[in-house]
C-alpha atoms as a PDB file:
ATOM      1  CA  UNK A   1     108.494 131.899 159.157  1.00  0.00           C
ATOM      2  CA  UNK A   2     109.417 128.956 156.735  1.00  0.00           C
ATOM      3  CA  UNK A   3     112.435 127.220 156.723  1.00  0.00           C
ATOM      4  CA  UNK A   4     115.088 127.701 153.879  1.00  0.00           C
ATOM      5  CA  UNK A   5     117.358 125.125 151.914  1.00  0.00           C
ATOM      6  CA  UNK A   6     120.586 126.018 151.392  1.00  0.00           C
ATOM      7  CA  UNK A   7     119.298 126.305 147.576  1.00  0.00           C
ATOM      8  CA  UNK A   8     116.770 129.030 148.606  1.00  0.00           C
ATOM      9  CA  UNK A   9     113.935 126.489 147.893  1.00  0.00           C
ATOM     10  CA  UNK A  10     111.162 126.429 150.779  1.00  0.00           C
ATOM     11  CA  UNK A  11     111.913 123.384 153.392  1.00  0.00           C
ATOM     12  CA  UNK A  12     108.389 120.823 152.800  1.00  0.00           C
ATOM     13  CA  UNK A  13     106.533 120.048 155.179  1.00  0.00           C
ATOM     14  CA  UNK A  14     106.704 116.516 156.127  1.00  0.00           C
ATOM     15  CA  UNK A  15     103.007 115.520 154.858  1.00  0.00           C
ATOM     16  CA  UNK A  16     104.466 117.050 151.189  1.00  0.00           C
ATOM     17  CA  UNK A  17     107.079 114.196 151.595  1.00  0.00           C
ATOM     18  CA  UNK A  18     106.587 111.003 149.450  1.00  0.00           C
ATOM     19  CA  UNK A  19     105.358 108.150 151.360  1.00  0.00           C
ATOM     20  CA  UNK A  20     106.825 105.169 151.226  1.00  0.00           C
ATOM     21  CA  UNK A  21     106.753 102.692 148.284  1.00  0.00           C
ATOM     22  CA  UNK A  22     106.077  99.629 150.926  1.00  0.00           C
ATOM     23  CA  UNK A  23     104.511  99.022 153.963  1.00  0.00           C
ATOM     24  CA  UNK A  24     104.612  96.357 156.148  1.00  0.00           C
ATOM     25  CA  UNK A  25     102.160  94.876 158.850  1.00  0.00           C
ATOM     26  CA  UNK A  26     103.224  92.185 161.206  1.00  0.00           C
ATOM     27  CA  UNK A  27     100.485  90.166 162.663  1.00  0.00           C
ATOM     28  CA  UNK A  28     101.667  86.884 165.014  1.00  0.00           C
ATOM     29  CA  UNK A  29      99.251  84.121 165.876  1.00  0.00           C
ATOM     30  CA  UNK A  30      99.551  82.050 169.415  1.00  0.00           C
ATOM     31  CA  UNK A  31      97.648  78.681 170.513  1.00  0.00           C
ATOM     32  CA  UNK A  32      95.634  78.435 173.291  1.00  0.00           C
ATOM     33  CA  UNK A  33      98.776  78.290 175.869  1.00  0.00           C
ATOM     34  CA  UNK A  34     100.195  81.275 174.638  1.00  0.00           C
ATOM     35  CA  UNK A  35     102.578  79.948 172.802  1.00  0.00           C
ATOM     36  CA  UNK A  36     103.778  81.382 169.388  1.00  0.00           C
ATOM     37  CA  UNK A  37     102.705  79.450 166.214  1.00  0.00           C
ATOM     38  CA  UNK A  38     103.436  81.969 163.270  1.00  0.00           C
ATOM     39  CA  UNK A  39     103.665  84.922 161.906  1.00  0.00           C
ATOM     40  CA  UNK A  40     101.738  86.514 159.166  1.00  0.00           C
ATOM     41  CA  UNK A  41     103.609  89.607 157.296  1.00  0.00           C
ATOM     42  CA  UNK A  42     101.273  92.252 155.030  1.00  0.00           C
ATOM     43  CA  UNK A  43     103.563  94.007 152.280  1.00  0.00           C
ATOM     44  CA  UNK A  44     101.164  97.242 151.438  1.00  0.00           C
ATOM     45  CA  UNK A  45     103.129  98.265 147.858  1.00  0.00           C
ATOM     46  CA  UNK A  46     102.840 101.004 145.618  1.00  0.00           C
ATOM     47  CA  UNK A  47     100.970 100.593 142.099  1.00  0.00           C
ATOM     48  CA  UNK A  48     103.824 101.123 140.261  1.00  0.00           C
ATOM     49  CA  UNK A  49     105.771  98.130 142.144  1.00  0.00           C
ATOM     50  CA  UNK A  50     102.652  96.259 142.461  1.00  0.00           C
ATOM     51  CA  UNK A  51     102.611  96.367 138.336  1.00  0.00           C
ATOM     52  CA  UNK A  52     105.953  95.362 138.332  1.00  0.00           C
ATOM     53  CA  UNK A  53     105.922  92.193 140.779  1.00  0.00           C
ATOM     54  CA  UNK A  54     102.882  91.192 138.659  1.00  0.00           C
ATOM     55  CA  UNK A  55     104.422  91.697 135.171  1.00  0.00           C
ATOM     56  CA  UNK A  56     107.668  89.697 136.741  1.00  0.00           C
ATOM     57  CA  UNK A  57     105.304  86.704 138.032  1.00  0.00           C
ATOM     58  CA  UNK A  58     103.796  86.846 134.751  1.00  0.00           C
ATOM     59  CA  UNK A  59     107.073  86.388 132.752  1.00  0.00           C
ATOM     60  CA  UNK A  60     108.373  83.942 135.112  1.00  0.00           C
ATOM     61  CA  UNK A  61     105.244  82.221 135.843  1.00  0.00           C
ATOM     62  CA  UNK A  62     105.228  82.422 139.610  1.00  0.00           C
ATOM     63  CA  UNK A  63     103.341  83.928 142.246  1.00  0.00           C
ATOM     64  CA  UNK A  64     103.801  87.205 143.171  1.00  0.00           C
ATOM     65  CA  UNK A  65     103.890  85.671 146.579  1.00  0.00           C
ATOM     66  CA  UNK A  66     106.798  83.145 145.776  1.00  0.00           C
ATOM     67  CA  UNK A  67     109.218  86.325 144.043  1.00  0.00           C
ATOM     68  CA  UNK A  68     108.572  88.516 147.490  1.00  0.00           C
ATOM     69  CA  UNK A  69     109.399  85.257 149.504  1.00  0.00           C
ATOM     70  CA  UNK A  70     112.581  84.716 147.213  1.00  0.00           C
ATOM     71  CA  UNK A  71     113.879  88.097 147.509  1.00  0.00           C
ATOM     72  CA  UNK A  72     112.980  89.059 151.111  1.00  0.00           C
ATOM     73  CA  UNK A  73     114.995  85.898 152.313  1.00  0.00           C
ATOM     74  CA  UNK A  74     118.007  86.669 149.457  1.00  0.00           C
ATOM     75  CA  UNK A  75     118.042  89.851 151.430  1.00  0.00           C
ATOM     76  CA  UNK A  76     118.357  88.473 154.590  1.00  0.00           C
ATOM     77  CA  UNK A  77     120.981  85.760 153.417  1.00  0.00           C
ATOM     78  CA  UNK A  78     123.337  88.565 152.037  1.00  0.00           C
ATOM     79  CA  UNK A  79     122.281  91.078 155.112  1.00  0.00           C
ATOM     80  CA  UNK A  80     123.509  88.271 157.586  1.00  0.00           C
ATOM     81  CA  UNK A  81     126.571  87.464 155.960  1.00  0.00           C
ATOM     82  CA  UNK A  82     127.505  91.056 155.627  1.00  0.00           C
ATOM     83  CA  UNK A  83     127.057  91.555 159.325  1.00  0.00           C
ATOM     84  CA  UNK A  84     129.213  88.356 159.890  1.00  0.00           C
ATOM     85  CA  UNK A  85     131.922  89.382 157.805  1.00  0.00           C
ATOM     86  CA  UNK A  86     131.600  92.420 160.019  1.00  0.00           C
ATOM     87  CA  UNK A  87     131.578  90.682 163.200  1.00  0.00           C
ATOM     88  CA  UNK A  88     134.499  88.635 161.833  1.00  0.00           C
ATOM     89  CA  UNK A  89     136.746  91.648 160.967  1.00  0.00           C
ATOM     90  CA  UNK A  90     136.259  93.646 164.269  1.00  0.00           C
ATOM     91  CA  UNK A  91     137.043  90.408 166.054  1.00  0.00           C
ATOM     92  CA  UNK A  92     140.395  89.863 163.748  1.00  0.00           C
ATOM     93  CA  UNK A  93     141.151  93.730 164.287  1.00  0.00           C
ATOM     94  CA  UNK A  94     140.578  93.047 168.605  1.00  0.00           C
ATOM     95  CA  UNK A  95     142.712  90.014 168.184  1.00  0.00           C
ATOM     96  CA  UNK A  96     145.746  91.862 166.662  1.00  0.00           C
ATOM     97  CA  UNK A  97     145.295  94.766 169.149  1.00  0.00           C
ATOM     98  CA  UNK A  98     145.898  92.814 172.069  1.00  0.00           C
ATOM     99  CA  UNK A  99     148.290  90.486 170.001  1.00  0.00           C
ATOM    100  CA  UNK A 100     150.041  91.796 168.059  1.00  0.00           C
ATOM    101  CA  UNK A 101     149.740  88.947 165.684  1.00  0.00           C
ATOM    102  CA  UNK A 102     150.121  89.339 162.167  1.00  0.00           C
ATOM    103  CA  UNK A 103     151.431  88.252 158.473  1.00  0.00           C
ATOM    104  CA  UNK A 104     152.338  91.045 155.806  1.00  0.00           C
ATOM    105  CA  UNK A 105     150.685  91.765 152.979  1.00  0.00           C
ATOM    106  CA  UNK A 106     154.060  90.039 151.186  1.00  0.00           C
ATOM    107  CA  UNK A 107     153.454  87.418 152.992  1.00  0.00           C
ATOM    108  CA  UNK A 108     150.054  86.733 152.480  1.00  0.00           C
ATOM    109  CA  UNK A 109     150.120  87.028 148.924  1.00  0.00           C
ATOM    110  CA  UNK A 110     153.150  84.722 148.501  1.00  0.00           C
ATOM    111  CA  UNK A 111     150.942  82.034 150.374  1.00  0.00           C
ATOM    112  CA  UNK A 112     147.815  82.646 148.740  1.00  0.00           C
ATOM    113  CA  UNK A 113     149.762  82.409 144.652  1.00  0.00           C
ATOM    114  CA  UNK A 114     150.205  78.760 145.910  1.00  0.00           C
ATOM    115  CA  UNK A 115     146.579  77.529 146.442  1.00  0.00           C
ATOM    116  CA  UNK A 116     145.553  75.677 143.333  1.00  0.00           C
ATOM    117  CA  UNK A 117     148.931  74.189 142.696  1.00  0.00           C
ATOM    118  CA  UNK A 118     151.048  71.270 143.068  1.00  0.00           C
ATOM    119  CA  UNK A 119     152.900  73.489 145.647  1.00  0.00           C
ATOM    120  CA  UNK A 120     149.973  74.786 147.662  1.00  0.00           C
ATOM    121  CA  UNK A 121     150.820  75.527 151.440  1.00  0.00           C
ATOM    122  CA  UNK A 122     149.587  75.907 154.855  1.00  0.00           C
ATOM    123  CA  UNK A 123     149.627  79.307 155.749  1.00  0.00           C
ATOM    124  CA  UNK A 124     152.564  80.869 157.353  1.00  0.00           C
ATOM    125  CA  UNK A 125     152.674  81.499 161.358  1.00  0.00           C
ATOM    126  CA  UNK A 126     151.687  84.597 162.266  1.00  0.00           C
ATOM    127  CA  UNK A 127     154.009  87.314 164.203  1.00  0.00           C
ATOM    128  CA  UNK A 128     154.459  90.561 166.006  1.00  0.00           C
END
């Protein structure tokens, strides 16, 4: 019996599923005490990626090596700051629940149209 898709096309089987375009293999290193030194990383990528990391290098004459670096830890920048703004927000949203602390949206935006000029102020107390 094979599976259906809602489109009446035959469910694949997940060897027929396209592998992934990168692989990665982690391999850590340790000194004689055990303790951790560093930590090699293999990226296993697809041709057509591999061509284009390559042509990229090429044009801005770097290392393939260097643009993975650059954009793995631009990744983890944004990544970290997006779970941080996260973080942030659920803590604000706890705060108010147990507060009741607030400003309105009036009042926000009549404080923040002063920040750049002469008048600029501190922001206004919060409230129930």
């Amino acid at each position: 019996m094979e599976a259906k898709l809602k489109n009446g096309q035959q469910k694949p089987y997940f060897w027929q599923i396209a592998p992934p375009r990168i692989k990665v293999v982690m391999c850590n290193t340790y000194d004689y005490k055990g303790a951790f030194m560093s930590s090699a990383t293999s990226i296993r990528l697809d041709e057509e990626l591999k061509d284009r990391l390559k042509t990229l290098a090429d044009d801005r004459h770097r290392s393939g090596h260097a643009l993975m670096l650059e954009a793995i830890t631009e990744y983890i920048d944004r990544e970290e700051k997006r779970s941080q703004y996260l973080r942030d927000g659920q803590a604000a949203w706890q705060h108010y629940q147990e507060t009741g602390l607030h400003l309105t949206a009036e009042e926000a935006e009549a404080w923040i149209s002063t920040w750049g000029t002469e008048n600029e102020q501190d922001a206004p107390p919060c409230h129930r």
